[in-house]
PDB file of N, CA and C in Angstrom:
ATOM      1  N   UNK A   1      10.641  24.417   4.994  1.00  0.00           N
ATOM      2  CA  UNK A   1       9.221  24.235   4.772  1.00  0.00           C
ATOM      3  C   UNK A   1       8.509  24.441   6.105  1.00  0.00           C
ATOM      4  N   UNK A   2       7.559  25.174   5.722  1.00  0.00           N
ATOM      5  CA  UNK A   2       6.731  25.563   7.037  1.00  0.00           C
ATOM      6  C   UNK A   2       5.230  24.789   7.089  1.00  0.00           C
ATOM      7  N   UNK A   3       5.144  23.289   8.228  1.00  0.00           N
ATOM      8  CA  UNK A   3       3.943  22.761   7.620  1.00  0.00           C
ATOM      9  C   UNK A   3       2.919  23.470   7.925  1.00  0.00           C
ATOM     10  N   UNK A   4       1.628  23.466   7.329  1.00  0.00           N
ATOM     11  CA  UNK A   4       0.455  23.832   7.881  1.00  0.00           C
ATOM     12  C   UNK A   4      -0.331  23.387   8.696  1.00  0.00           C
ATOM     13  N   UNK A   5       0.323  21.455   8.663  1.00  0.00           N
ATOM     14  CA  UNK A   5      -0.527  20.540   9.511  1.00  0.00           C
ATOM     15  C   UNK A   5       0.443  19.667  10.297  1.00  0.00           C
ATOM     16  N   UNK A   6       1.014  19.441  10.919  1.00  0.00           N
ATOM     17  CA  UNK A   6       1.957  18.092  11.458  1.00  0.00           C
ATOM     18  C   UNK A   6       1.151  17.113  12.105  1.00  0.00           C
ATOM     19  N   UNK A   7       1.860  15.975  12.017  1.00  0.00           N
ATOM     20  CA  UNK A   7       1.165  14.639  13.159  1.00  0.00           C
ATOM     21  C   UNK A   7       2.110  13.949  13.049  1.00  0.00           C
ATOM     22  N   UNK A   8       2.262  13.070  14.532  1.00  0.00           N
ATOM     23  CA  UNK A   8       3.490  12.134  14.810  1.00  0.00           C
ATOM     24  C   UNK A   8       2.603  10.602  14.336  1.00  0.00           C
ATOM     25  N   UNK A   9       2.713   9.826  13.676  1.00  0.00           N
ATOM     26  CA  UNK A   9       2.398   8.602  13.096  1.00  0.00           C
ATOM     27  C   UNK A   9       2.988   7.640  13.634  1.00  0.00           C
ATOM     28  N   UNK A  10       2.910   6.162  14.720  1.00  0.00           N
ATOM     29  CA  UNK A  10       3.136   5.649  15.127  1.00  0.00           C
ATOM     30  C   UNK A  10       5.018   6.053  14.940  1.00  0.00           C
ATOM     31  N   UNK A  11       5.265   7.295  15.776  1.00  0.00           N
ATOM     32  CA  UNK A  11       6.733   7.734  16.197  1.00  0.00           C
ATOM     33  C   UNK A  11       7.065   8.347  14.709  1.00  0.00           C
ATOM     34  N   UNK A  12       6.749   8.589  13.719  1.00  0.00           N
ATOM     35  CA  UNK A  12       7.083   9.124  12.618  1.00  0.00           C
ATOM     36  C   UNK A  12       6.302  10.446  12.365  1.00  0.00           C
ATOM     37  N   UNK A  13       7.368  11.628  12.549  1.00  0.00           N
ATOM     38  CA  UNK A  13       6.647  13.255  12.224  1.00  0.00           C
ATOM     39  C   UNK A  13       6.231  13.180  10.349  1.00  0.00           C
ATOM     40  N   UNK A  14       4.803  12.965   9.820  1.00  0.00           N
ATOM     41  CA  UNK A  14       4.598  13.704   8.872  1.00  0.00           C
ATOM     42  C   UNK A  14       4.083  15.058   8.729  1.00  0.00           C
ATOM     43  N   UNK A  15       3.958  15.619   8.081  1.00  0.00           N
ATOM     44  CA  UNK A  15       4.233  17.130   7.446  1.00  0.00           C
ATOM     45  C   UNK A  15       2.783  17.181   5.908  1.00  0.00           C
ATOM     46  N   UNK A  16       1.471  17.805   6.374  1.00  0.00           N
ATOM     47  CA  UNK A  16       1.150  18.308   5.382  1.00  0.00           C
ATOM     48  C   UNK A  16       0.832  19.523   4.931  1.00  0.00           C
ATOM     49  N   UNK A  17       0.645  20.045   3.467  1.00  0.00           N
ATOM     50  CA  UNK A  17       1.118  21.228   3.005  1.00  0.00           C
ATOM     51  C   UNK A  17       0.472  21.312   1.844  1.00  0.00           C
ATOM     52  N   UNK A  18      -0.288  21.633   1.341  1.00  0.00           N
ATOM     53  CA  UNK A  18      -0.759  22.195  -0.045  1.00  0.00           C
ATOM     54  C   UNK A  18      -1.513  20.597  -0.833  1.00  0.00           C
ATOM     55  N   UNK A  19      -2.380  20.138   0.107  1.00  0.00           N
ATOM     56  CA  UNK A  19      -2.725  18.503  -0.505  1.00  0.00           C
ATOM     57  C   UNK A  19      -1.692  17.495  -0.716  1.00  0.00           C
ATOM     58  N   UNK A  20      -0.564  17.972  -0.099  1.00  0.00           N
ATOM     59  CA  UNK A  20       0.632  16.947  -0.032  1.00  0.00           C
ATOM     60  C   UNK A  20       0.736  16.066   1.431  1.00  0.00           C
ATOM     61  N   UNK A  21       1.296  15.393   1.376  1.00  0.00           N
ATOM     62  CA  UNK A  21       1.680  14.464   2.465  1.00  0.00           C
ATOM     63  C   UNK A  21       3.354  14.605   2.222  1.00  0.00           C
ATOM     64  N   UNK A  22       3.999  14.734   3.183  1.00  0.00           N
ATOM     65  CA  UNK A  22       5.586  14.964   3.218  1.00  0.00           C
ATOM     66  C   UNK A  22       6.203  14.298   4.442  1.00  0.00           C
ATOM     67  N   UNK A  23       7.471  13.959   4.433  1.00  0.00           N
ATOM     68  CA  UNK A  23       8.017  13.528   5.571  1.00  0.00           C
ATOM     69  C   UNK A  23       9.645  13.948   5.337  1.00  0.00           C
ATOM     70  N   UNK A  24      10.461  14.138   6.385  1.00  0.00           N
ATOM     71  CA  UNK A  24      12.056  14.488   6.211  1.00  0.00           C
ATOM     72  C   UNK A  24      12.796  13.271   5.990  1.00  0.00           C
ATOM     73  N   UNK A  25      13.626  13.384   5.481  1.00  0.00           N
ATOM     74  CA  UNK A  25      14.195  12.370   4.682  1.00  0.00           C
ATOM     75  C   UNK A  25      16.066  12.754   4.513  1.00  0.00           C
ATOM     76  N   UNK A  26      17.383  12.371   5.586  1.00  0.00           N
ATOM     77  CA  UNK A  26      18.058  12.909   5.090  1.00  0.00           C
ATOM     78  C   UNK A  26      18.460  14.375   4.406  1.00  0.00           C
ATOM     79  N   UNK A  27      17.680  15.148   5.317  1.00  0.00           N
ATOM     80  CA  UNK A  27      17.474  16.777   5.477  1.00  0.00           C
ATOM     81  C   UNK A  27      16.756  17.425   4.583  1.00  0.00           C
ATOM     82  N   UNK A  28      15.718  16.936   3.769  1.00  0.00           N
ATOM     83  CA  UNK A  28      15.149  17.105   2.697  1.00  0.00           C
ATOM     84  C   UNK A  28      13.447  16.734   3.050  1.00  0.00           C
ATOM     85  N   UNK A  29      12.350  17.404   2.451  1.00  0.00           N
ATOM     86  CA  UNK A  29      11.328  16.788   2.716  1.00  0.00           C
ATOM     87  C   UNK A  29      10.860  15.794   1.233  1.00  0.00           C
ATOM     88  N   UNK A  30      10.481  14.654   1.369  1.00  0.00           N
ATOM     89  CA  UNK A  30       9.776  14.219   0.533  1.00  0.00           C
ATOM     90  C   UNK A  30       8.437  13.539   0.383  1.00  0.00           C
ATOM     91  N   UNK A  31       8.060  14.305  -0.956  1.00  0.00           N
ATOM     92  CA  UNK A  31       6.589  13.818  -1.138  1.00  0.00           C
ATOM     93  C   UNK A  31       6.222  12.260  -0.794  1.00  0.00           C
ATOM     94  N   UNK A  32       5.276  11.985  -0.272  1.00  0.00           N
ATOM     95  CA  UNK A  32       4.718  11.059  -0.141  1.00  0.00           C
ATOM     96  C   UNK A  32       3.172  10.282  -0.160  1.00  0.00           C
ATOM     97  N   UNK A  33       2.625   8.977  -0.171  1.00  0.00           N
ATOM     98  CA  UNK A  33       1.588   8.883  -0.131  1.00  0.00           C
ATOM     99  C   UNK A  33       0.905   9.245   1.078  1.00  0.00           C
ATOM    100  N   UNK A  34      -0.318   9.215   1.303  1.00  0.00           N
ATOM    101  CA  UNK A  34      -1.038   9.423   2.652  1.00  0.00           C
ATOM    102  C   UNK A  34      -0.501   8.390   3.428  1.00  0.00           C
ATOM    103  N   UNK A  35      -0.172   8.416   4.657  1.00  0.00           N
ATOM    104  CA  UNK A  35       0.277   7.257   5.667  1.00  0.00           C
ATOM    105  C   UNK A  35      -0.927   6.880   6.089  1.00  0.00           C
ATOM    106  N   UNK A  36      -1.234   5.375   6.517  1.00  0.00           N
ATOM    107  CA  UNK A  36      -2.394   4.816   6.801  1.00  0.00           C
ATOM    108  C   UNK A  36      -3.130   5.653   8.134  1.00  0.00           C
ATOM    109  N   UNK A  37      -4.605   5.720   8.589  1.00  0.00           N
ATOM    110  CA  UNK A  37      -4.673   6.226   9.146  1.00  0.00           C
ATOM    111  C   UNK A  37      -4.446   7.988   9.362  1.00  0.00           C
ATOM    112  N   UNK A  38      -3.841   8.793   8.453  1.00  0.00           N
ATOM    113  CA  UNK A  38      -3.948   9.986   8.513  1.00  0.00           C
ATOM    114  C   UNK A  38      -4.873  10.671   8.347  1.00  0.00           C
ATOM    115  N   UNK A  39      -4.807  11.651   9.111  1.00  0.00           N
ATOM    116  CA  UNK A  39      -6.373  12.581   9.406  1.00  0.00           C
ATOM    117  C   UNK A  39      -5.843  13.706   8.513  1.00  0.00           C
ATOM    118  N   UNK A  40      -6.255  14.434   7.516  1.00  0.00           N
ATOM    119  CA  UNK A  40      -5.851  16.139   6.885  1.00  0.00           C
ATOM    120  C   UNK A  40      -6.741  16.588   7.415  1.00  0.00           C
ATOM    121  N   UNK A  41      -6.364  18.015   7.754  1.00  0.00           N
ATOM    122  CA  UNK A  41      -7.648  19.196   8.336  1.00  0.00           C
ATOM    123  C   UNK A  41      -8.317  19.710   7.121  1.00  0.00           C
ATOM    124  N   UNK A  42      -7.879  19.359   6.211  1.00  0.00           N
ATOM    125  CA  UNK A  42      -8.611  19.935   4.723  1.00  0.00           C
ATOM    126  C   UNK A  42      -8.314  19.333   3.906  1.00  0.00           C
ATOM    127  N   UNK A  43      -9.432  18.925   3.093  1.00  0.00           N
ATOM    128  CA  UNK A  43      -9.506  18.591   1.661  1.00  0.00           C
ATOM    129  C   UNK A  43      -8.489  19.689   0.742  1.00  0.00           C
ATOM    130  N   UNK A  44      -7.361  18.829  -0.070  1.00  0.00           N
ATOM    131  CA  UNK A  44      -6.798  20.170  -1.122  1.00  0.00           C
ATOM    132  C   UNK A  44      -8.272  20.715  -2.186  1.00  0.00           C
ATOM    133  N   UNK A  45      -7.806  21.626  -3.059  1.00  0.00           N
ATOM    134  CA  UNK A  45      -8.744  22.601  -3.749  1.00  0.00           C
ATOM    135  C   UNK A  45      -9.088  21.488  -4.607  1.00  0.00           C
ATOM    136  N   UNK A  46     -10.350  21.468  -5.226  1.00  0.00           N
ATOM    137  CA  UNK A  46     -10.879  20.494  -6.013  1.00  0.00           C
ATOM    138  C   UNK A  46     -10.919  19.515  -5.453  1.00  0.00           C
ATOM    139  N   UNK A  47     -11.082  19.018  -4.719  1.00  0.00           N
ATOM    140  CA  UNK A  47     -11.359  17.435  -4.081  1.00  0.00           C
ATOM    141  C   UNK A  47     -12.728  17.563  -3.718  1.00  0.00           C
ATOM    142  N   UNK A  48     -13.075  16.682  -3.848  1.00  0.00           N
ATOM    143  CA  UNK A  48     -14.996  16.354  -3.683  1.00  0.00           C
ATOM    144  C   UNK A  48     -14.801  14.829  -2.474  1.00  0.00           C
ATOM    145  N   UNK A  49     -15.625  15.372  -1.499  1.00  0.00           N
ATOM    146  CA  UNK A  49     -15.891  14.267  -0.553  1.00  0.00           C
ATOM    147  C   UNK A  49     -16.806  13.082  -1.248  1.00  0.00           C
ATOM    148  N   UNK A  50     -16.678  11.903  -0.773  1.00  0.00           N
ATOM    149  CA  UNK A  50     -16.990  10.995  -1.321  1.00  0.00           C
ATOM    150  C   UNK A  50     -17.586  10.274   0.122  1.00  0.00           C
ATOM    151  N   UNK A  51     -18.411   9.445   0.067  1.00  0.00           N
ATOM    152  CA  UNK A  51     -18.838   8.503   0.838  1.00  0.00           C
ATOM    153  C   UNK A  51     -18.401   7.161   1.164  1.00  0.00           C
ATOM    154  N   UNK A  52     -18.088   6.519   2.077  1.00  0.00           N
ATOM    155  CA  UNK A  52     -17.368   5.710   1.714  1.00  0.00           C
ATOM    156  C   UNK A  52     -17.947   4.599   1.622  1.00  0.00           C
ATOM    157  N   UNK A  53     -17.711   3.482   0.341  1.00  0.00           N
ATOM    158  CA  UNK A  53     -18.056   2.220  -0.069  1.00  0.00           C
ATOM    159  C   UNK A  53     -17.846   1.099   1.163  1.00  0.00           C
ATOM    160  N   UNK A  54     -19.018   0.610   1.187  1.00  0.00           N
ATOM    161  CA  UNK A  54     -18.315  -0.545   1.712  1.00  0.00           C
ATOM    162  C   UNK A  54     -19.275  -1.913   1.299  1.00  0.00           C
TER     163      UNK A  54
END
């Protein structure tokens, strides 16, 4: 897998790719949720920005 985006997360390389969040796992990548704090350089296709509640 070739990411489009990487970031090291308090010492942990995640991997994103097509509106996914991924991480290696026992030589394998697996899907995952957003890790707290993660920045994406892009919204996936269809996602609508939202404002945030508070």
């Amino acid at each position: 897998m070739a990411p489009a985006f990487s970031q090291v997360h308090p010492g942990t390389p995640y991997y994103f790719w097509g509106g996914h969040f991924y991480r290696q796992s026992s030589g394998v990548y697996v899907s995952i949720t957003a890790p707290i704090g993660a920045i994406a350089p892009s919204l996936p296709r269809g996602a609508r920005l939202c404002s945030e509640v508070t």
